[in-house]
C-alpha atoms as a PDB file:
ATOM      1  CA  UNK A   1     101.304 114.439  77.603  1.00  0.00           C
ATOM      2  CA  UNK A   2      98.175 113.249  78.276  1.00  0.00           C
ATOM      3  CA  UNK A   3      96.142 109.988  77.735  1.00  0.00           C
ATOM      4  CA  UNK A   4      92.418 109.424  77.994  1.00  0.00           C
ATOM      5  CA  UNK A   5      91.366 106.139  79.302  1.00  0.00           C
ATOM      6  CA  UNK A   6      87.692 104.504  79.353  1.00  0.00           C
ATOM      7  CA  UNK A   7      85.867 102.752  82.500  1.00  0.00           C
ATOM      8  CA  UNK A   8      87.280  99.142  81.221  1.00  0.00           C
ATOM      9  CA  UNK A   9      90.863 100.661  80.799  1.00  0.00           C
ATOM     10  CA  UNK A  10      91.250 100.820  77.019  1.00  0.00           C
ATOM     11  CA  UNK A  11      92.724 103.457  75.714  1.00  0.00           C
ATOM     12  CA  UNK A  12      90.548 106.343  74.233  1.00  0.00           C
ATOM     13  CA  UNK A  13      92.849 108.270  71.491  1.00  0.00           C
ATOM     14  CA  UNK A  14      96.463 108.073  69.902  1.00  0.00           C
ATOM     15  CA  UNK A  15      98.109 110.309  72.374  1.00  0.00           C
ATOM     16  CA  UNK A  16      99.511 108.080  74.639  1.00  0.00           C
ATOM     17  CA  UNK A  17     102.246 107.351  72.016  1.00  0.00           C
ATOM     18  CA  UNK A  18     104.408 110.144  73.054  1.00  0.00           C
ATOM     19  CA  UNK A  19     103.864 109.661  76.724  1.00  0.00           C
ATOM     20  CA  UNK A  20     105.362 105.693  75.888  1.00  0.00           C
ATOM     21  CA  UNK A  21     108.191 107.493  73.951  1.00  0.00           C
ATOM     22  CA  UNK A  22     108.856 109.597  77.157  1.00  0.00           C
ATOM     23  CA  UNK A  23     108.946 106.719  79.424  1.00  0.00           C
ATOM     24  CA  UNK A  24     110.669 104.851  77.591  1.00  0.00           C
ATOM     25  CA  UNK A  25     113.700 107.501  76.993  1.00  0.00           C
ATOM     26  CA  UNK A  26     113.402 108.625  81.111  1.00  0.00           C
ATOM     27  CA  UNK A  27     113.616 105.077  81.787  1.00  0.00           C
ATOM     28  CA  UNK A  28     116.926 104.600  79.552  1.00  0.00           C
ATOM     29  CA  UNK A  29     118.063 108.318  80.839  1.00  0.00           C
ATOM     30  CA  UNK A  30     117.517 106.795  84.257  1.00  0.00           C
ATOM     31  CA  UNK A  31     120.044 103.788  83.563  1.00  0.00           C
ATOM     32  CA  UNK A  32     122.530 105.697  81.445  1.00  0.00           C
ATOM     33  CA  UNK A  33     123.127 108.289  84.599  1.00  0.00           C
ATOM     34  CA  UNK A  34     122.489 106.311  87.495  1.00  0.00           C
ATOM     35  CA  UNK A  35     126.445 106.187  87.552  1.00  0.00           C
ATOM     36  CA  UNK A  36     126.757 109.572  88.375  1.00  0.00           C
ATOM     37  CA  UNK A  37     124.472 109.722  91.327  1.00  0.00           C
ATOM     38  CA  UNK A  38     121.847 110.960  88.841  1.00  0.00           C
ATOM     39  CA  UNK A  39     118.345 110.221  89.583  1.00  0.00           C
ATOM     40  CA  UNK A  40     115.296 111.190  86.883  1.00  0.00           C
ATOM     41  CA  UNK A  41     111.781 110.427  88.232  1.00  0.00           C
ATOM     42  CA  UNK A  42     109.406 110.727  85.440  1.00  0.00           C
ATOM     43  CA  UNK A  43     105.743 112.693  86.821  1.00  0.00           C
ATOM     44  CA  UNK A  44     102.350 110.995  85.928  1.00  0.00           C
ATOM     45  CA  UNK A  45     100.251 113.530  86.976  1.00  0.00           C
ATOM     46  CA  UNK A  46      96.244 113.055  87.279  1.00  0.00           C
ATOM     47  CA  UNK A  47      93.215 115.250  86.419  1.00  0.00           C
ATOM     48  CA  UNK A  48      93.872 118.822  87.873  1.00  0.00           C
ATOM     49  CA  UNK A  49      91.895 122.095  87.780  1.00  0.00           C
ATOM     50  CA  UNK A  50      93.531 123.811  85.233  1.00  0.00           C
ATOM     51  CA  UNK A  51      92.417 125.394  82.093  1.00  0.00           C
ATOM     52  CA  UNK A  52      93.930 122.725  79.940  1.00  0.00           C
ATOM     53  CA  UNK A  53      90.926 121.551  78.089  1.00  0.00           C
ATOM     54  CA  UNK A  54      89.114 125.194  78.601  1.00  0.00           C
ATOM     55  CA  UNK A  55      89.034 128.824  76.976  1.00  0.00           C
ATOM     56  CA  UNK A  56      92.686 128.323  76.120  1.00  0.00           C
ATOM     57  CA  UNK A  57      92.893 125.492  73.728  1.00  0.00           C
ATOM     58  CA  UNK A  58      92.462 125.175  70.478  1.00  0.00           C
ATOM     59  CA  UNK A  59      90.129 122.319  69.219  1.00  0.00           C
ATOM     60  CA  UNK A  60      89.529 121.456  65.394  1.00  0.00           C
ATOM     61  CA  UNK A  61      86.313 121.343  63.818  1.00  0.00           C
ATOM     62  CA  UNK A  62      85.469 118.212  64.717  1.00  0.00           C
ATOM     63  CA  UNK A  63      84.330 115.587  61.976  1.00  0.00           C
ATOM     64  CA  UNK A  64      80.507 113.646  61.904  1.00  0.00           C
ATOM     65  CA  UNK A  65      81.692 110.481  61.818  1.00  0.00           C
ATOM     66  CA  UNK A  66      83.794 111.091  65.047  1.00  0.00           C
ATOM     67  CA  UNK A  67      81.244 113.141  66.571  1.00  0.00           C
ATOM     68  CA  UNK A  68      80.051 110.293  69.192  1.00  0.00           C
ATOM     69  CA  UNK A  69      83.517 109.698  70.311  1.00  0.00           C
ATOM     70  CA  UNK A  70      84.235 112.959  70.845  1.00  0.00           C
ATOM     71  CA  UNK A  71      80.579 113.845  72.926  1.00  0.00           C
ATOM     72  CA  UNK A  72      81.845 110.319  74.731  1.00  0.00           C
ATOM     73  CA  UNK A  73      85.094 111.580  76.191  1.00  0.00           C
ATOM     74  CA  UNK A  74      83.966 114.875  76.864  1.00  0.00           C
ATOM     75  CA  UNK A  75      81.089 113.313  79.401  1.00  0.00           C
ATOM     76  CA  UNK A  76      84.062 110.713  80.604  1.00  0.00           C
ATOM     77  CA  UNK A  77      85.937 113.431  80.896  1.00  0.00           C
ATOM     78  CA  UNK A  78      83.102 115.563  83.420  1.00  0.00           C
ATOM     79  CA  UNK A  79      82.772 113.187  85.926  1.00  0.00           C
ATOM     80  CA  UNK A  80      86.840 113.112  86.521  1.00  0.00           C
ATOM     81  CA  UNK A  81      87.603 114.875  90.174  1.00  0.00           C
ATOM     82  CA  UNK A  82      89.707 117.883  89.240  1.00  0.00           C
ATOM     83  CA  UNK A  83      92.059 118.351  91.861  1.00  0.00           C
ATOM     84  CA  UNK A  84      93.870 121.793  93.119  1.00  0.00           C
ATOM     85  CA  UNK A  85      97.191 122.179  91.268  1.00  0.00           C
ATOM     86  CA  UNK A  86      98.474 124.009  94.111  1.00  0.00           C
ATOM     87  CA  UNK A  87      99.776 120.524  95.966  1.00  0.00           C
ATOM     88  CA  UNK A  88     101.733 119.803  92.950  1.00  0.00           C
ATOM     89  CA  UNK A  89     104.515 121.797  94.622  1.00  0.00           C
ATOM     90  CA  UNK A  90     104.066 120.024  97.722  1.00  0.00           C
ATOM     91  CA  UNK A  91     105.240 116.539  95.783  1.00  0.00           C
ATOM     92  CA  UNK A  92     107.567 117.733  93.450  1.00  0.00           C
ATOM     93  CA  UNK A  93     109.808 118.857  96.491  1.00  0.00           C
ATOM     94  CA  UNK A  94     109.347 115.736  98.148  1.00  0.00           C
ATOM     95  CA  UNK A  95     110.515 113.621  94.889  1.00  0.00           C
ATOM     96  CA  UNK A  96     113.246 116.712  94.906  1.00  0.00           C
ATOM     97  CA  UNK A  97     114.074 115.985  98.495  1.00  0.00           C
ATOM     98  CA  UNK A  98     114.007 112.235  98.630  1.00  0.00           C
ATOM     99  CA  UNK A  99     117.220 110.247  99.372  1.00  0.00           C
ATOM    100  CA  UNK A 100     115.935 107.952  96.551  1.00  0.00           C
ATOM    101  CA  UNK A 101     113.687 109.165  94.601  1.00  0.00           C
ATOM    102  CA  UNK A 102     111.346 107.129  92.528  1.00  0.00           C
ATOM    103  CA  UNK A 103     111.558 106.626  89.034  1.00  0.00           C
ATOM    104  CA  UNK A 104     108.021 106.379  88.385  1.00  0.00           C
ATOM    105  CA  UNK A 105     105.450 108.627  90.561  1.00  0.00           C
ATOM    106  CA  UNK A 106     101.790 109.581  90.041  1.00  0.00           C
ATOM    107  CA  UNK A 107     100.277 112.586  91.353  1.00  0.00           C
ATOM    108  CA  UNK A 108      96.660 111.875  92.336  1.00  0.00           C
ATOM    109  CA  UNK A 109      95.060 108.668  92.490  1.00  0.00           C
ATOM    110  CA  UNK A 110      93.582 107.984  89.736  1.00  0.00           C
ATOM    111  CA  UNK A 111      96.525 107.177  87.502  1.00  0.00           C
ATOM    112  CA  UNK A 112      97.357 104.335  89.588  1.00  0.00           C
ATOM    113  CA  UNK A 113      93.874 103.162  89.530  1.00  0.00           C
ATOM    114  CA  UNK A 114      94.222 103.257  85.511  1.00  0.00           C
ATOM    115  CA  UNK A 115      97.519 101.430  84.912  1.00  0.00           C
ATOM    116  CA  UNK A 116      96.539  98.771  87.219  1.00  0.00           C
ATOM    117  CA  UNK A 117      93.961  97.949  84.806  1.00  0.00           C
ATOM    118  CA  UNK A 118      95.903  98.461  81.967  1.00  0.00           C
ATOM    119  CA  UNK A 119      98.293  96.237  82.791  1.00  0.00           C
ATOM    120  CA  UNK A 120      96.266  93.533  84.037  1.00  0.00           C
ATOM    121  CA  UNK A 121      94.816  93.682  80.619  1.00  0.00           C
ATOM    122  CA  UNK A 122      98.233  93.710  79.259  1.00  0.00           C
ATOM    123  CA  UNK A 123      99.429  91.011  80.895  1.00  0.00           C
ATOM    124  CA  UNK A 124      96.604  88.761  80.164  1.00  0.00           C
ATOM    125  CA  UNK A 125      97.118  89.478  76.372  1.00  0.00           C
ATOM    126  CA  UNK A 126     100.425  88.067  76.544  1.00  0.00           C
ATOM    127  CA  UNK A 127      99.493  85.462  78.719  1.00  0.00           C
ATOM    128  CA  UNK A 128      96.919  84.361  76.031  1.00  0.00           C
ATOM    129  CA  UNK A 129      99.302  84.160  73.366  1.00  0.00           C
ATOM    130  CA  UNK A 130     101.927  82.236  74.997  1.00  0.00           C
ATOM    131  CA  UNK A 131     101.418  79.732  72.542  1.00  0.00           C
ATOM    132  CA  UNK A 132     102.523  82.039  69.708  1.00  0.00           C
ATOM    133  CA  UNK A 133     105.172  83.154  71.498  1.00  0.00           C
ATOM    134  CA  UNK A 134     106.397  79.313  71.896  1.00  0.00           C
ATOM    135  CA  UNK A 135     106.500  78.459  67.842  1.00  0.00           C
ATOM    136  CA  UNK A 136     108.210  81.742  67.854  1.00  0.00           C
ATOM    137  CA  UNK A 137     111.053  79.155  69.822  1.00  0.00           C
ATOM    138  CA  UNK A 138     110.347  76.072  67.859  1.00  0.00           C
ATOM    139  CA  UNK A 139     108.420  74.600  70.555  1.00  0.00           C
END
């Protein structure tokens, strides 16, 4: 899953739904096992040097009106470091190995970067309807 995210933290495209609707169900999976000794750590893995975006996808013809979008997050996308996906085996055995794993981990740091200003964005948004949220109470 993958989610493109501007400078100022706003998201860039619709595909962060499914990555949501993953978190959400590890995070649930997470609770439901946790019983059993169970852990599930959910990987949020950063920019890596693969060919995802290369020879081997397949794009759509893209359409004019989107066409400065698109040319956008392809530059945004450029100036991302690209890091060696030959670590990634490194930290998936140390989540594997850890006594207690987390349930959230990034790999690179970037990610972190990101939600920090997502949610500080988040948060103020529901800090700036508080009022709404107190009629929703009667008060």
């Amino acid at each position: 899953m993958v989610e493109r995210v501007w400078a100022d933290g706003e998201s860039a495209e619709c595909l962060p739904a499914p990555k949501w609707g993953l978190e959400a169900f590890s995070e649930s999976l997470a609770q439901e096992v946790a019983g059993f000794g169970i852990k599930v750590t959910l990987v949020e893995p950063g920019a890596y040097g693969t060919d995802w975006g290369g020879s081997s996808a397949v794009w759509a013809e893209g359409q004019p009106p989107y066409q400065p979008v698109r040319e956008a997050m392809v530059a945004a996308a450029a100036e991302v470091p690209q890091h060696d996906p030959a670590h990634v085996g490194a930290a998936i055995l140390a989540v594997a190995d850890a006594a207690e794993p987390p349930l959230r981990v990034f790999f690179g740091s970037a990610p972190l970067d990101i939600a920090e200003q997502v949610y500080a964005s988040r948060l103020q948004t529901w800090r700036d309807g508080a009022d709404i949220s107190a009629l929703a109470e009667g008060r």
